[in-house]
PDB file of N, CA and C in Angstrom:
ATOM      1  N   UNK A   1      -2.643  11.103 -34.124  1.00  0.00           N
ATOM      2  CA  UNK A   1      -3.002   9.687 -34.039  1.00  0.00           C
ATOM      3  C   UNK A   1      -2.174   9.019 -32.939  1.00  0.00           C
ATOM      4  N   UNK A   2      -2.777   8.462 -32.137  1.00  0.00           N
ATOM      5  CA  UNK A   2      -1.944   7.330 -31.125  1.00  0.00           C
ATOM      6  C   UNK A   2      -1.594   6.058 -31.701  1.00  0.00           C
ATOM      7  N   UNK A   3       0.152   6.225 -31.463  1.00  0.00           N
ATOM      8  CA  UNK A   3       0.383   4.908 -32.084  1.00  0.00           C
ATOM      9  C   UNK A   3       0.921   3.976 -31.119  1.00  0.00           C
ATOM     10  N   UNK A   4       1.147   3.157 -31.651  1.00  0.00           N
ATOM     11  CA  UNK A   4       1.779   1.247 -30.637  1.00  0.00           C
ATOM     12  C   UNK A   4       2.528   2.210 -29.173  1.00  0.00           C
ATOM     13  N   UNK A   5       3.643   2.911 -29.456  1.00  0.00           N
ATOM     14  CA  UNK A   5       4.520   3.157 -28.381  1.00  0.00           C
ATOM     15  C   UNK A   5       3.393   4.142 -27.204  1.00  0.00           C
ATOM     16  N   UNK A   6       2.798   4.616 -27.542  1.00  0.00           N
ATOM     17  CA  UNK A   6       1.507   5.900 -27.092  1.00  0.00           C
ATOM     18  C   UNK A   6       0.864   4.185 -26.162  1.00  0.00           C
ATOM     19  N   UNK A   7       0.601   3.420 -26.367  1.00  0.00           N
ATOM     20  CA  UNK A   7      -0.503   2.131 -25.849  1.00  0.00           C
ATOM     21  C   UNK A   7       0.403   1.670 -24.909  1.00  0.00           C
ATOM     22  N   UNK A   8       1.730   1.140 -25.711  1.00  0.00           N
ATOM     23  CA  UNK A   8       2.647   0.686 -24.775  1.00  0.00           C
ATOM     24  C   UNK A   8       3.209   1.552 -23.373  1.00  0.00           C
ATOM     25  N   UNK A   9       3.652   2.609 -23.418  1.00  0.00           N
ATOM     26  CA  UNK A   9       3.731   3.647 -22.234  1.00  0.00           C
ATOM     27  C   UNK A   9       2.860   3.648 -21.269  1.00  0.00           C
ATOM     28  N   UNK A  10       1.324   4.133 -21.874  1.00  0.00           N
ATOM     29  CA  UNK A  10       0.334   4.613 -20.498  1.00  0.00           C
ATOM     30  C   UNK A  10       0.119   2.691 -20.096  1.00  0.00           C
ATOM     31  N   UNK A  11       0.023   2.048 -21.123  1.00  0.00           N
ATOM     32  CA  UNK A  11      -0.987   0.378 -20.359  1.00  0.00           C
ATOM     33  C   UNK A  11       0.380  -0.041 -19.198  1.00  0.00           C
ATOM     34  N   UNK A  12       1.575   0.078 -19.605  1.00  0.00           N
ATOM     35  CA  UNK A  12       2.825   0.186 -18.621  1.00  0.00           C
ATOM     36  C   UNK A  12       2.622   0.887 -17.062  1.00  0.00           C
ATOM     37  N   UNK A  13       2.238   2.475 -17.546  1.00  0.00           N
ATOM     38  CA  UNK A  13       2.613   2.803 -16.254  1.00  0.00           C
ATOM     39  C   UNK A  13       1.435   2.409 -15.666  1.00  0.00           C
ATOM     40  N   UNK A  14       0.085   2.444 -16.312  1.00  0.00           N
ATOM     41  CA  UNK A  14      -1.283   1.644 -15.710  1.00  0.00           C
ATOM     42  C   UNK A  14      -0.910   0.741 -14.435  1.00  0.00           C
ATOM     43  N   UNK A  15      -0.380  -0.429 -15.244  1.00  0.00           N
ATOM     44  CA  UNK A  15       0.092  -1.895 -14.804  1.00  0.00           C
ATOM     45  C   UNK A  15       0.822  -1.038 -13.240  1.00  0.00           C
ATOM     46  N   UNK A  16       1.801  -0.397 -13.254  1.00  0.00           N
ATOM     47  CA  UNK A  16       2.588  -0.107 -12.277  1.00  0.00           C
ATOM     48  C   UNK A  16       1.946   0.926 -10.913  1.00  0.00           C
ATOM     49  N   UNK A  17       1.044   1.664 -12.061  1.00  0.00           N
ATOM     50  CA  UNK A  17      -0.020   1.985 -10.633  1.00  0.00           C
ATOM     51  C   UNK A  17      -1.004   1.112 -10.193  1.00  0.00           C
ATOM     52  N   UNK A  18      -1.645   0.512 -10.616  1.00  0.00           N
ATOM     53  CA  UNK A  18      -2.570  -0.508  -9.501  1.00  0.00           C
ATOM     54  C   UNK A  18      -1.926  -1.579  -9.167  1.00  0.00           C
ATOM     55  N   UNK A  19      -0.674  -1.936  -9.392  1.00  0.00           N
ATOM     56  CA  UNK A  19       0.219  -2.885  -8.654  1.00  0.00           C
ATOM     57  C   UNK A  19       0.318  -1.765  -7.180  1.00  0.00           C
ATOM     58  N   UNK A  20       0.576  -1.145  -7.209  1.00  0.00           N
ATOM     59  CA  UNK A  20       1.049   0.074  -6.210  1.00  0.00           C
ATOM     60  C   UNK A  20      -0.334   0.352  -4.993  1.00  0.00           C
ATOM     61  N   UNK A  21      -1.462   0.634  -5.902  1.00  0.00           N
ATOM     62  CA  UNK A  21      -2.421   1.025  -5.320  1.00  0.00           C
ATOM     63  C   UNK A  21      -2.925  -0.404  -4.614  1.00  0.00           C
ATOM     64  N   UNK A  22      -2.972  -1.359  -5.331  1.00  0.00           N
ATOM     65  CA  UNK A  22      -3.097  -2.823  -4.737  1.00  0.00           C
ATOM     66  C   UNK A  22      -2.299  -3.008  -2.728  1.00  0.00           C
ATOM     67  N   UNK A  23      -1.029  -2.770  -3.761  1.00  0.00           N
ATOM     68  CA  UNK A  23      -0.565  -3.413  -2.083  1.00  0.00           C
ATOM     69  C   UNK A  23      -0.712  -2.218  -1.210  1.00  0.00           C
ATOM     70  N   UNK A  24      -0.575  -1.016  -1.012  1.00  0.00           N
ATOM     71  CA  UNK A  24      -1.129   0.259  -0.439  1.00  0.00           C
ATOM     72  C   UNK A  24      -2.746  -0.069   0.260  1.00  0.00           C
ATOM     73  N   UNK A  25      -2.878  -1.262  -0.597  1.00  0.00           N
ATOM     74  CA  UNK A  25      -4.880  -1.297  -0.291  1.00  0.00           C
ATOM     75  C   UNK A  25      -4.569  -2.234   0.459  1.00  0.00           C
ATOM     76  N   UNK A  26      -4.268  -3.340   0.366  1.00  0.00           N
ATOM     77  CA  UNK A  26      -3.926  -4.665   1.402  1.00  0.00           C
ATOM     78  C   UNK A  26      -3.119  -4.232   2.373  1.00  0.00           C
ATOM     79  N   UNK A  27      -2.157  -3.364   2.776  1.00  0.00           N
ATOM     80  CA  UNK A  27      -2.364  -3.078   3.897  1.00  0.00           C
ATOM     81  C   UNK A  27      -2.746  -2.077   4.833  1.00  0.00           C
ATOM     82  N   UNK A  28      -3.318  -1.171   3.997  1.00  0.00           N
ATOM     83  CA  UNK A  28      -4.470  -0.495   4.962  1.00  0.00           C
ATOM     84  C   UNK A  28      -6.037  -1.451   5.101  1.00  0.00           C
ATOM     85  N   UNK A  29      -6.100  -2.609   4.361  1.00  0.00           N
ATOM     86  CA  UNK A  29      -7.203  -3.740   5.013  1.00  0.00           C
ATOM     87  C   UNK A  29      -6.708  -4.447   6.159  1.00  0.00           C
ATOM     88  N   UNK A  30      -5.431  -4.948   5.818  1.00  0.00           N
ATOM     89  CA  UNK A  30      -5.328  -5.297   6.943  1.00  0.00           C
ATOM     90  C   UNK A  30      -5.405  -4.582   8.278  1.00  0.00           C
ATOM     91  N   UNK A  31      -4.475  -3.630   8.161  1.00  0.00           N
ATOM     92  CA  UNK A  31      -4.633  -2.115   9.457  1.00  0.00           C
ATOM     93  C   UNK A  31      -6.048  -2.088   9.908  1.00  0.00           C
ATOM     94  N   UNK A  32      -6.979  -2.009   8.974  1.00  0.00           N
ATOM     95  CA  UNK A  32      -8.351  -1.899   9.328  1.00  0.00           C
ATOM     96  C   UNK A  32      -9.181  -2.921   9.925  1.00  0.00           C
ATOM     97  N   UNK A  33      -8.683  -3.967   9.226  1.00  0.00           N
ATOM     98  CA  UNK A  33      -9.615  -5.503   9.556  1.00  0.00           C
ATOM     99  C   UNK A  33      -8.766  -5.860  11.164  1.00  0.00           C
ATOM    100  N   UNK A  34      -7.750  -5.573  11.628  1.00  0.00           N
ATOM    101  CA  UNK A  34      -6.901  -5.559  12.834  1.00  0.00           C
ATOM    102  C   UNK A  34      -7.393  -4.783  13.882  1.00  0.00           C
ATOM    103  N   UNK A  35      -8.101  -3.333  13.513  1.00  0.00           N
ATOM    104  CA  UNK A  35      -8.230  -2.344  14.328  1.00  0.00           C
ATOM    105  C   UNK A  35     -10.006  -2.961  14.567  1.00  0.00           C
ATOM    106  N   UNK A  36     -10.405  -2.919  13.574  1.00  0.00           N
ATOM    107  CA  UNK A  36     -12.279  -3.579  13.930  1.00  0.00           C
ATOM    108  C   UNK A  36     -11.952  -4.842  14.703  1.00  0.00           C
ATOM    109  N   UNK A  37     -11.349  -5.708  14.511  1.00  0.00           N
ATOM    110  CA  UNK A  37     -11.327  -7.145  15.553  1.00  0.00           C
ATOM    111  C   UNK A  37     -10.991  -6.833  16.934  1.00  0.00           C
ATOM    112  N   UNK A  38      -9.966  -5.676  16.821  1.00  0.00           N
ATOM    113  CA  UNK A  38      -9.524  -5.343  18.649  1.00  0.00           C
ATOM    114  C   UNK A  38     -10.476  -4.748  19.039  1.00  0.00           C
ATOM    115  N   UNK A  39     -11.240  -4.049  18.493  1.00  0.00           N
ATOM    116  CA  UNK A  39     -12.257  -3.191  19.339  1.00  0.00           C
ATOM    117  C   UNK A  39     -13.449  -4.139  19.522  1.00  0.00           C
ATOM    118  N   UNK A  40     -13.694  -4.934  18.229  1.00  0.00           N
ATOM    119  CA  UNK A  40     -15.471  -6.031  18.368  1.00  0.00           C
ATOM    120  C   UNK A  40     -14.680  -6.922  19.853  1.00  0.00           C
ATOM    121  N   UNK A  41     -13.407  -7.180  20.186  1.00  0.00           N
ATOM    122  CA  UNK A  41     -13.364  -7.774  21.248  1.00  0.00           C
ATOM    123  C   UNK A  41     -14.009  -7.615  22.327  1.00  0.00           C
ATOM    124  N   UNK A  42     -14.255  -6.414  22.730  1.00  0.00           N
ATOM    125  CA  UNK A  42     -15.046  -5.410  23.972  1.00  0.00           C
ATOM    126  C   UNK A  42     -14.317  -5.815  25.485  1.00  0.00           C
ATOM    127  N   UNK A  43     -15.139  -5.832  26.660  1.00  0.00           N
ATOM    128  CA  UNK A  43     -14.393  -6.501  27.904  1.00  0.00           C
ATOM    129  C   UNK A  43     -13.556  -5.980  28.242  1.00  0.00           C
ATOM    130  N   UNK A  44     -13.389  -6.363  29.348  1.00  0.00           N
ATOM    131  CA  UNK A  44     -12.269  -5.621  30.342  1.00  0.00           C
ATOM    132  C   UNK A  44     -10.810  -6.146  29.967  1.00  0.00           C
ATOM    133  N   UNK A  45      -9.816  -5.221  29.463  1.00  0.00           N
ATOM    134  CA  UNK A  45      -8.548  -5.594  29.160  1.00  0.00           C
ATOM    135  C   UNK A  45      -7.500  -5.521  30.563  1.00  0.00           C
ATOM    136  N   UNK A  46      -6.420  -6.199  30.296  1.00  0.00           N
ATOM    137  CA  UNK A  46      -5.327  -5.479  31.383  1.00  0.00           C
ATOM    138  C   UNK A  46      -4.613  -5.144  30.527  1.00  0.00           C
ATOM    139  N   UNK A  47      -3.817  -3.891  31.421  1.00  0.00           N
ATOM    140  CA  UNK A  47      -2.954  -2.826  30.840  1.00  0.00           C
ATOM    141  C   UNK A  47      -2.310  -3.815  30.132  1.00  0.00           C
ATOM    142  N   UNK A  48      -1.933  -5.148  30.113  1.00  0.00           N
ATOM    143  CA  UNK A  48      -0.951  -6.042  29.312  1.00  0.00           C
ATOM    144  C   UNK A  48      -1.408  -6.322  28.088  1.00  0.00           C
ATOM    145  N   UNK A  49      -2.598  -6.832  28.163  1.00  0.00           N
ATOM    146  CA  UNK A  49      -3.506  -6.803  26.744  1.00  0.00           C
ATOM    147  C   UNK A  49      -3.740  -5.492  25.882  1.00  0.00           C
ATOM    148  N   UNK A  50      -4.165  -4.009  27.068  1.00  0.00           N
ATOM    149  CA  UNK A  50      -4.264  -3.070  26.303  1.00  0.00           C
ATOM    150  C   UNK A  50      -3.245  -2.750  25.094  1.00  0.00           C
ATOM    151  N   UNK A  51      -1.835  -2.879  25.961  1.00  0.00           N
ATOM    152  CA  UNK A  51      -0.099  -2.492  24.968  1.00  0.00           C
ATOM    153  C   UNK A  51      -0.095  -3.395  24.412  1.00  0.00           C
ATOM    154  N   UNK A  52      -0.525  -4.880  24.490  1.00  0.00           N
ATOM    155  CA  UNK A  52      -0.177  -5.882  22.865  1.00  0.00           C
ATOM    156  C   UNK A  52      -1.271  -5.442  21.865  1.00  0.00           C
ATOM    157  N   UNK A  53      -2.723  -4.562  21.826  1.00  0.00           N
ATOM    158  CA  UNK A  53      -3.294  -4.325  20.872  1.00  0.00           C
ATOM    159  C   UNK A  53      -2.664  -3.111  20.266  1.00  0.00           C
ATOM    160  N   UNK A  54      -2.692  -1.901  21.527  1.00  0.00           N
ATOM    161  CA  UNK A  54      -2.029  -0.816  20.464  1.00  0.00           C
ATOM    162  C   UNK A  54      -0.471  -1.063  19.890  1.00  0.00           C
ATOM    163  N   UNK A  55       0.510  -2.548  20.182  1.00  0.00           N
ATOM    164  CA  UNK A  55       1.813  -2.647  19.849  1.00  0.00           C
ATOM    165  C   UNK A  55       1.362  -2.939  18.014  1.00  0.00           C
ATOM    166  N   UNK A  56       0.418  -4.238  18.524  1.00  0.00           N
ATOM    167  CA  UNK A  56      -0.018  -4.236  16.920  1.00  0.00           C
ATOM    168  C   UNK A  56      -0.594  -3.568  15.935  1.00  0.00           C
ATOM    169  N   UNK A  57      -1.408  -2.767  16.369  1.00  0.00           N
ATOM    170  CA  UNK A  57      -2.184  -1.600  15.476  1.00  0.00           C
ATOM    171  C   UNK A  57      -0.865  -0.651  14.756  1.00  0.00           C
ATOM    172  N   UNK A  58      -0.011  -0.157  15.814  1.00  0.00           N
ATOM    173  CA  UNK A  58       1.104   1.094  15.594  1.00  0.00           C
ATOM    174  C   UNK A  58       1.983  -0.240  14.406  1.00  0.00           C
ATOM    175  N   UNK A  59       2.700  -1.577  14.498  1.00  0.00           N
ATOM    176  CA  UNK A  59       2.992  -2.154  13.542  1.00  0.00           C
ATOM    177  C   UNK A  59       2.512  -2.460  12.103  1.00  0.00           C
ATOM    178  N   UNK A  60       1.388  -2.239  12.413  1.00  0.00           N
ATOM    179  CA  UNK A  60       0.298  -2.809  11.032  1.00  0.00           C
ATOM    180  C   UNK A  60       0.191  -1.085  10.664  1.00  0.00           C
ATOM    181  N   UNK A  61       0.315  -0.327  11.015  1.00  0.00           N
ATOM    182  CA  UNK A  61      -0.233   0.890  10.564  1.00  0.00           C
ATOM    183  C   UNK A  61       0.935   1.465   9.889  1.00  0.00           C
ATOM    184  N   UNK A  62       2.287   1.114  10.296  1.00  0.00           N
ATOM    185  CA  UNK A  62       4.135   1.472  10.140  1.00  0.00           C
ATOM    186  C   UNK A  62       3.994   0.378   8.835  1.00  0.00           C
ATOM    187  N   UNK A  63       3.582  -0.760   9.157  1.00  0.00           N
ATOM    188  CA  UNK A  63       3.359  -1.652   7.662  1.00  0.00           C
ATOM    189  C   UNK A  63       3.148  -0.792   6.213  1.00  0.00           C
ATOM    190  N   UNK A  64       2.217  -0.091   6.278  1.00  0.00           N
ATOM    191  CA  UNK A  64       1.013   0.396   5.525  1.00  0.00           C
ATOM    192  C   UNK A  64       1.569   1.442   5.207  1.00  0.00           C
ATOM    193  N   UNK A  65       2.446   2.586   6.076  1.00  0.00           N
ATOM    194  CA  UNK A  65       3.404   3.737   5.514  1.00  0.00           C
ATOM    195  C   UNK A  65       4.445   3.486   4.955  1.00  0.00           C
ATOM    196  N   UNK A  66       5.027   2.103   5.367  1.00  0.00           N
ATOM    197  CA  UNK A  66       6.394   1.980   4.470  1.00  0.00           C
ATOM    198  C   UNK A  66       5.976   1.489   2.849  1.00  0.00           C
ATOM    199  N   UNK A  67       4.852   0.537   2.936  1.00  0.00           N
ATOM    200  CA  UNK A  67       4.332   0.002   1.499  1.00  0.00           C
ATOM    201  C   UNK A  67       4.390   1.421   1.035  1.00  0.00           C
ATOM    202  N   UNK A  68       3.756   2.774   2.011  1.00  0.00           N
ATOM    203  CA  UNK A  68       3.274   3.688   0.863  1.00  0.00           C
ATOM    204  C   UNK A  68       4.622   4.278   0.128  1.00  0.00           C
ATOM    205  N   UNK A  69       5.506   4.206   1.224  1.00  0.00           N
ATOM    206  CA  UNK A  69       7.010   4.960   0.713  1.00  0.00           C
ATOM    207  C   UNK A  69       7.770   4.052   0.255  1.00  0.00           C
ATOM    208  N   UNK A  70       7.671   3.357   0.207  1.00  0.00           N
ATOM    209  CA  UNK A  70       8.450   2.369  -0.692  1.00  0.00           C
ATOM    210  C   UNK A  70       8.189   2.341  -2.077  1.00  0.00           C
ATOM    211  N   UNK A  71       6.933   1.834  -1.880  1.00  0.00           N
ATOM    212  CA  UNK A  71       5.811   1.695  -3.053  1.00  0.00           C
ATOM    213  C   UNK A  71       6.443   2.908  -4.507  1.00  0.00           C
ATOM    214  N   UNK A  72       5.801   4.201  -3.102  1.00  0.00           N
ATOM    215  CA  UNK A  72       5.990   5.364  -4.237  1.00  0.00           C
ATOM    216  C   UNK A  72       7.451   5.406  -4.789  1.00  0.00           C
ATOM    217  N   UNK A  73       8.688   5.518  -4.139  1.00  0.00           N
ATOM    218  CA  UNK A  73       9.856   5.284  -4.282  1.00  0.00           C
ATOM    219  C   UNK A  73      10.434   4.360  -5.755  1.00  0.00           C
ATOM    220  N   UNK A  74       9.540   3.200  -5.661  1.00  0.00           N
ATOM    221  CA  UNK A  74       9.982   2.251  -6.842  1.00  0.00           C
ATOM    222  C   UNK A  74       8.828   2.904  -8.332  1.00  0.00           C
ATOM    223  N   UNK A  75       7.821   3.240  -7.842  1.00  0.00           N
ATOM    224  CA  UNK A  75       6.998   3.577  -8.870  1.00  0.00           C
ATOM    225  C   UNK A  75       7.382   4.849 -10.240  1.00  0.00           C
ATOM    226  N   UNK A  76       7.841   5.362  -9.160  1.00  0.00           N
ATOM    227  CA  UNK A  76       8.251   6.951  -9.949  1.00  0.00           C
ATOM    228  C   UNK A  76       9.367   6.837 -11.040  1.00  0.00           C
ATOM    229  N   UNK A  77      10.609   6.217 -10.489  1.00  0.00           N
ATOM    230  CA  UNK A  77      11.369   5.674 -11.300  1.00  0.00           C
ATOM    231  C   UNK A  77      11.329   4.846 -12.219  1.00  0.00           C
ATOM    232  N   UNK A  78      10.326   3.673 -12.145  1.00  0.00           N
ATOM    233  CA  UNK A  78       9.834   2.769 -13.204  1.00  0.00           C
ATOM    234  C   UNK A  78       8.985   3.315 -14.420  1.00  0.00           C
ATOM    235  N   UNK A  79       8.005   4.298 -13.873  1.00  0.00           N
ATOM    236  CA  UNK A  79       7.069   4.871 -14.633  1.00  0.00           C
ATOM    237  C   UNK A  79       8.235   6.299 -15.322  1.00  0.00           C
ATOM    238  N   UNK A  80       9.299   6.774 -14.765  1.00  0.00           N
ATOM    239  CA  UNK A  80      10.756   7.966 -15.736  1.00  0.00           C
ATOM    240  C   UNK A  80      11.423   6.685 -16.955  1.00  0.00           C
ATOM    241  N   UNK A  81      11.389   5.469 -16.263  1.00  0.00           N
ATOM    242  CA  UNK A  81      12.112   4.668 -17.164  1.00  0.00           C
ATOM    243  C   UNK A  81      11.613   4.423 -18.254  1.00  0.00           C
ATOM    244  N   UNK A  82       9.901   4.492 -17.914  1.00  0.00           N
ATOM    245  CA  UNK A  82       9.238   4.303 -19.452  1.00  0.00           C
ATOM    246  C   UNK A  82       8.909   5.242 -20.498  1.00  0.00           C
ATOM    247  N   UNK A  83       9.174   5.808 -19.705  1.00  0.00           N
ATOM    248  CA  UNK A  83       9.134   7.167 -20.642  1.00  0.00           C
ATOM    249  C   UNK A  83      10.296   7.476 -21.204  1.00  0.00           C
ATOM    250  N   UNK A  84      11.471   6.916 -20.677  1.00  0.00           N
ATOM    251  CA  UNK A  84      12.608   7.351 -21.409  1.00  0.00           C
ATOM    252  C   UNK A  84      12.849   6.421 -22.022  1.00  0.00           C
ATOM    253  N   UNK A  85      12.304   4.711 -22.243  1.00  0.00           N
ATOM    254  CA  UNK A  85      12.528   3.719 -22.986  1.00  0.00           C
ATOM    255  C   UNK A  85      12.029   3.695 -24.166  1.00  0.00           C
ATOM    256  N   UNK A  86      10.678   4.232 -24.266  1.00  0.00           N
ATOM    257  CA  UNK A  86       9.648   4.195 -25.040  1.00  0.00           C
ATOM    258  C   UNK A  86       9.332   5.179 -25.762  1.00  0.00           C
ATOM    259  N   UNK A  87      10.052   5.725 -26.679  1.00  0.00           N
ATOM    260  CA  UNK A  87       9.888   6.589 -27.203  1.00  0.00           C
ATOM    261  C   UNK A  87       9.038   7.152 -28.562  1.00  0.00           C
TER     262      UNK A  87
END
């Protein structure tokens, strides 16, 4: 039988993965919604314009890997803690 602490654990670590998967998602939208606007721009760039789009793409994309390592970093430990709280 699953009891209270069995509900409390998984709806916990639930909560802590789509908090995770959330911001992991917002900024690979953004990365994405950044990379479709530079390109729908079209036209002739100068090399000056070319390096401020790819400066921002390579930032927004470094955004989006640290959320992921960060992210995962805080998750793993929160989701050992509940398991060792909740017994």
């Amino acid at each position: 039988m699953m009891n209270k602490k069995f509900w409390i654990r998984w709806v916990s670590i639930a909560l802590i993965c789509a908090a995770y998967y959330a911001i992991v998602l917002y900024f690979d939208l953004v990365f994405a919604l950044n990379f479709t606007e530079t390109m729908s721009q079209g036209g002739e760039f100068t090399p000056s314009q070319c390096t401020w789009f790819v400066k921002e793409l390579v930032q927004n994309h470094a955004d989006s890997a640290l959320a992921s390592i960060i992210g995962f970093a805080v998750c793993v430990p929160l989701i050992l803690l509940i398991f060792k709280k909740v017994k």
